[in-house]
Protein backbone atom coordinates (compact mmCIF):
# COMPACT_ATOMS: atom_id res chain seq x y z
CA UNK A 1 -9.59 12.13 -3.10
CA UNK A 2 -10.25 14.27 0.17
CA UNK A 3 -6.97 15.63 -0.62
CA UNK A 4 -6.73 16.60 -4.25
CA UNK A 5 -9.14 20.18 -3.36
CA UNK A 6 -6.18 21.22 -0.61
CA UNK A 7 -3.16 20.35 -2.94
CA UNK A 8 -5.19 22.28 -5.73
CA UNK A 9 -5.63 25.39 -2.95
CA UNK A 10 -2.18 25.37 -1.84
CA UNK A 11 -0.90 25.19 -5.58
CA UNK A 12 -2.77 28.83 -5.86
CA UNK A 13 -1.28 29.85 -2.77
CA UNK A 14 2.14 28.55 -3.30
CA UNK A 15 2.55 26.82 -0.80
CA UNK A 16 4.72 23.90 -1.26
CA UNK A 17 5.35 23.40 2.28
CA UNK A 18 1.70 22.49 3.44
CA UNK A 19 1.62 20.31 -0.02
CA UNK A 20 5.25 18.40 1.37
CA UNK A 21 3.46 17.93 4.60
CA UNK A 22 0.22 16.54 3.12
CA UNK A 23 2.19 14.82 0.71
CA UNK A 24 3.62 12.75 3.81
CA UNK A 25 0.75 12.79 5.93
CA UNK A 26 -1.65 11.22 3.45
CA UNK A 27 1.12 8.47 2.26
CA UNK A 28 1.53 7.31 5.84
CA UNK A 29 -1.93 7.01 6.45
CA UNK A 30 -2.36 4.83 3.13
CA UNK A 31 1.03 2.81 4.45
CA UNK A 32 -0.15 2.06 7.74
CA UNK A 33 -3.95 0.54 6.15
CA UNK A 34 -2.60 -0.97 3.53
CA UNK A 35 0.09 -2.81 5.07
CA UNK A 36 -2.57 -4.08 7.49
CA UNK A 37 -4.98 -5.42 4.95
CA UNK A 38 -2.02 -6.94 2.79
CA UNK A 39 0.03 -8.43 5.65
CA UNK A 40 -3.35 -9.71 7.03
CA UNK A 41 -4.21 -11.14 4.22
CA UNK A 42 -0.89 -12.85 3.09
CA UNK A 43 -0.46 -14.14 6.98
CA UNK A 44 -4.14 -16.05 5.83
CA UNK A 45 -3.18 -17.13 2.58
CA UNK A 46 -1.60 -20.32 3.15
CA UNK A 47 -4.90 -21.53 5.58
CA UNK A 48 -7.09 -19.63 2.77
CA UNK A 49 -5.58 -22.03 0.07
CA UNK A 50 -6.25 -25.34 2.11
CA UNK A 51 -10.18 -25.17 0.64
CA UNK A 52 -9.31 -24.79 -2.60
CA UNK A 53 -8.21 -27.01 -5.40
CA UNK A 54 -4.36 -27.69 -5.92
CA UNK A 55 -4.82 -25.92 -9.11
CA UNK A 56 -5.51 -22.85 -7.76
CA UNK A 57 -1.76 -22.62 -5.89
CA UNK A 58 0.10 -20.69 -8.88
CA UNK A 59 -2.87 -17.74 -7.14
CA UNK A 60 -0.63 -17.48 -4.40
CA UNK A 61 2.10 -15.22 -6.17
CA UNK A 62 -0.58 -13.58 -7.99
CA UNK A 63 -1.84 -11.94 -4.96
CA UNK A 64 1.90 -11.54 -3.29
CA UNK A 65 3.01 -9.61 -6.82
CA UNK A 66 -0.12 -7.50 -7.02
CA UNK A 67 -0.82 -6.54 -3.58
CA UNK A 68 2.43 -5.48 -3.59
CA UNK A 69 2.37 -3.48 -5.93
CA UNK A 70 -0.51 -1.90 -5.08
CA UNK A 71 0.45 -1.21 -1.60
CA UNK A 72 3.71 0.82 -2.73
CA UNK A 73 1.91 2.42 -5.44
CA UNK A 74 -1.06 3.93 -2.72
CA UNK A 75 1.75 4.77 -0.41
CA UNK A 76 2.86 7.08 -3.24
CA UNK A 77 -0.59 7.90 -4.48
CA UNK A 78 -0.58 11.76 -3.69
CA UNK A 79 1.85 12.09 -6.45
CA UNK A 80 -0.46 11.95 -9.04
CA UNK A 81 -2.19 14.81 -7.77
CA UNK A 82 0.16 16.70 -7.04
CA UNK A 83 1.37 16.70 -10.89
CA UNK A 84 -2.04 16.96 -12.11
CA UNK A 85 -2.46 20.06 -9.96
CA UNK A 86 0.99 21.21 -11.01
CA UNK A 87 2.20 23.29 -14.43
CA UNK A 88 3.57 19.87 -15.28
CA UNK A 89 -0.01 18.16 -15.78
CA UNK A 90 0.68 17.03 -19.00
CA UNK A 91 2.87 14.36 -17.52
CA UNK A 92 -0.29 12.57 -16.28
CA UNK A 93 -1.37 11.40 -19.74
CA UNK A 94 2.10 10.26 -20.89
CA UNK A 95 2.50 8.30 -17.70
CA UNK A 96 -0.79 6.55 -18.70
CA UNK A 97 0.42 5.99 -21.68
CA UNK A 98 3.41 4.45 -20.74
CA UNK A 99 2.18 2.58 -18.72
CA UNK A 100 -0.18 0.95 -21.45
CA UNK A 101 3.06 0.53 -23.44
CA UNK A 102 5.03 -1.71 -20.46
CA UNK A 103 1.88 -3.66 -19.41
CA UNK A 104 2.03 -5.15 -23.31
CA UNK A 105 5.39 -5.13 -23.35
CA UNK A 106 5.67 -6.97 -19.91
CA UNK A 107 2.76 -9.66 -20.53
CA UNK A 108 4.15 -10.54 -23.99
CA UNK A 109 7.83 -10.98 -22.42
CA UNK A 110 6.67 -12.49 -19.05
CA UNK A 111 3.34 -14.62 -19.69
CA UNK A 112 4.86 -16.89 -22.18
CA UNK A 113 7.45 -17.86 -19.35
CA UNK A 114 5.37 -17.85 -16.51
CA UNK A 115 1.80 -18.31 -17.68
CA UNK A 116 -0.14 -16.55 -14.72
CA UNK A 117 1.94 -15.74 -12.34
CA UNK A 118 4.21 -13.57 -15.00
CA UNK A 119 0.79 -11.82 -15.82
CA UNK A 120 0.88 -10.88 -12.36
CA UNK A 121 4.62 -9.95 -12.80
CA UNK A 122 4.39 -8.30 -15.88
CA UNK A 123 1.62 -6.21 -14.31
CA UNK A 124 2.88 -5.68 -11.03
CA UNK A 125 6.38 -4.55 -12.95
CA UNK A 126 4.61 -1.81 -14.48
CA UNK A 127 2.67 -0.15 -11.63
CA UNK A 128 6.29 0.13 -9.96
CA UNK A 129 7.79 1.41 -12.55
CA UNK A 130 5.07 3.87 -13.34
CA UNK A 131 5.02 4.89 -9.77
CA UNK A 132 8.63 5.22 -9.30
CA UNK A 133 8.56 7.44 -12.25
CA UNK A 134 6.15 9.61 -10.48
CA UNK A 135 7.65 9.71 -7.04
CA UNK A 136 11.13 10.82 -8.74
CA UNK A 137 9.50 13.61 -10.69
CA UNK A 138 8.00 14.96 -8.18
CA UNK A 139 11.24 14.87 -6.30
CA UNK A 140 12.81 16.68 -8.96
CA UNK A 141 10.86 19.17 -9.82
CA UNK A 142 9.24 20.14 -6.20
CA UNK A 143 11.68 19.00 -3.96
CA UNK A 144 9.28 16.69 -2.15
CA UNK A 145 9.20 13.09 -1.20
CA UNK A 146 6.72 10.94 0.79
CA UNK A 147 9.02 8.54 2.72
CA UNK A 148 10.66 9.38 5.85
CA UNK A 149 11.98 7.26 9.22
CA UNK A 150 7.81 6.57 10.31
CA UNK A 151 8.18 4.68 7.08
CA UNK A 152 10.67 2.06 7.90
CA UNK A 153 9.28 1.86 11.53
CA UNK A 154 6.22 0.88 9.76
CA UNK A 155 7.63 -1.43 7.50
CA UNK A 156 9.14 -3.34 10.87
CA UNK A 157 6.03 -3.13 12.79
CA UNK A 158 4.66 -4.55 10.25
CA UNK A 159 7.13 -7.33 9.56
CA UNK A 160 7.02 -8.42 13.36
CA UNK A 161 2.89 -8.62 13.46
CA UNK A 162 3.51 -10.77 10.23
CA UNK A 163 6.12 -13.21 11.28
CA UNK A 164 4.15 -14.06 14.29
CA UNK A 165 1.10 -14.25 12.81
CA UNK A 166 2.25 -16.66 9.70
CA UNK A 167 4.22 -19.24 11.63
CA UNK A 168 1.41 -19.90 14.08
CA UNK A 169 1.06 -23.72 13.40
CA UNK A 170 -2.02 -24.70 11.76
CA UNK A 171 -4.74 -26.35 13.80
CA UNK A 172 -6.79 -27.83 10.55
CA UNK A 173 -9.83 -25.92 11.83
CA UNK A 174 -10.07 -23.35 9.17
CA UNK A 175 -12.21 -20.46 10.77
CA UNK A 176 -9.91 -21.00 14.24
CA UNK A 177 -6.58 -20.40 11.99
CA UNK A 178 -8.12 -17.68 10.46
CA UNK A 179 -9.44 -16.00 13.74
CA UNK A 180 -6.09 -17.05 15.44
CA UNK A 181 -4.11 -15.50 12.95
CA UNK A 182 -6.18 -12.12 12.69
CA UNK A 183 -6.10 -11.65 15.89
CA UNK A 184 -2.25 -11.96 16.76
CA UNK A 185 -1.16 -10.07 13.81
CA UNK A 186 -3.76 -7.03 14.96
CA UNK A 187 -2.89 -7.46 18.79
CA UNK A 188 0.79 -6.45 17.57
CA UNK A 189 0.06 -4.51 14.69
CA UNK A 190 -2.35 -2.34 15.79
CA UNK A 191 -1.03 -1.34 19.70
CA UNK A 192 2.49 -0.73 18.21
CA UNK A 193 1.39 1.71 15.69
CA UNK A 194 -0.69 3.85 18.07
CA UNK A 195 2.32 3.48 20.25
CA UNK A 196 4.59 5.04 18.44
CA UNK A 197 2.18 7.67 16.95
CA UNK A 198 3.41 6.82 12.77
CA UNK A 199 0.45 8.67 12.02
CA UNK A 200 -1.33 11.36 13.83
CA UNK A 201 -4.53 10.94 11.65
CA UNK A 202 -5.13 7.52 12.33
CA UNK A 203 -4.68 7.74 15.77
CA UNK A 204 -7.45 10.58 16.20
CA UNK A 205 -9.72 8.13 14.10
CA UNK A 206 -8.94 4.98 16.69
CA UNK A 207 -8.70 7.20 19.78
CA UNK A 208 -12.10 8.68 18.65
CA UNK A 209 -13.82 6.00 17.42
CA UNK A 210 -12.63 4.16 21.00
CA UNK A 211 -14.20 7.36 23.21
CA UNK A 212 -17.27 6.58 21.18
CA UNK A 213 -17.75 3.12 22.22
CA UNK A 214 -16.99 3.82 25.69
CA UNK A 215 -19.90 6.55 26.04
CA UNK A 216 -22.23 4.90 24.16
């Protein structure tokens, strides 16, 4: 949303390099938080699950499919603006539109096979598709893509802080697992992506927010 007024300004301008750039810039930023919330919460889910009813276990893929989904379709997310902002706005509307179209195509294929969980699917299905759509168009037509090597060393940091967070053996003290888990998975997490600077707006934030604390 804070970036939709510059993509507009640098449409007039035409300037598609400063669009590329923020293109990047605000994809990485949504990478980096989302992966933190998702892998934090999926490194929780199994000790999460331990209060609840036996029933409630098929809610476990649920949350893998859609978080997911939503994840890779935020790290993408400036690609909506960017058409909407474009000549090419009408594209917008038929992408909602398809998207209608596979989400009742998707639940009436998948949730008579999978109850649920293929509701999940089925939903999760489309918002990749839809997305992917978007992310290739944009490709095409401006020559600009989100994704670049920060995004695979994110994707590892990522994986490491969630490996050693999920395999931490469970103590049967639920708020200890929890906290145990939290904190090991943002001990790596965190440090590592400062480290290697994936994104220079979240580190102002931290590195900011950190000089704060220390004057107060």
């Amino acid at each position: 949303q804070i970036a939709a007024p510059l993509v507009s300004r640098y449409f007039e301008e035409n300037n598609m390099k400063e669009i590329g750039d923020l293109y990047r810039k605000t994809c990485m930023v949504q990478l980096i938080s989302g992966l933190f919330l998702y892998l934090l919460i999926l490194a929780n889910l199994d000790v999460l699950f331990t209060i609840w009813r036996p029933e409630f276990a098929s809610a476990k893929v649920v949350i893998v499919y859609l978080g997911a989904a939503r994840l890779i379709a935020g790290s993408t997310g400036l690609n909506g603006r960017i058409i909407i902002e474009s000549k090419y706005f009408r594209l917008n509307f038929i992408s909602n539109l398809l998207m209608g179209a596979l989400a009742i195509i998707t639940n009436m294929i998948f949730i008579p096979m999978y109850g649920i969980p293929g509701a999940a699917f089925a939903s999760a299905l489309t918002i990749l598709i839809v997305s992917g759509i978007k992310v290739w168009f944009v490709w095409r037509k401006f020559g600009l893509q989100p994704f670049e090597m920060k995004t695979l060393a994110a994707l590892a940091i990522g994986a490491v802080a969630f490996v050693a967070a999920n395999y931490l053996p469970q103590t049967g003290l639920f708020f200890a697992d929890i906290a145990l888990r939290s904190i090991v998975f943002s001990i790596i997490y965190i440090p590592l992506m400062l480290k290697f600077n994936l994104s220079a707006g979240i580190n102002d934030i931290v590195y900011a927010v950190s000089n704060a604390l220390k004057n107060s």
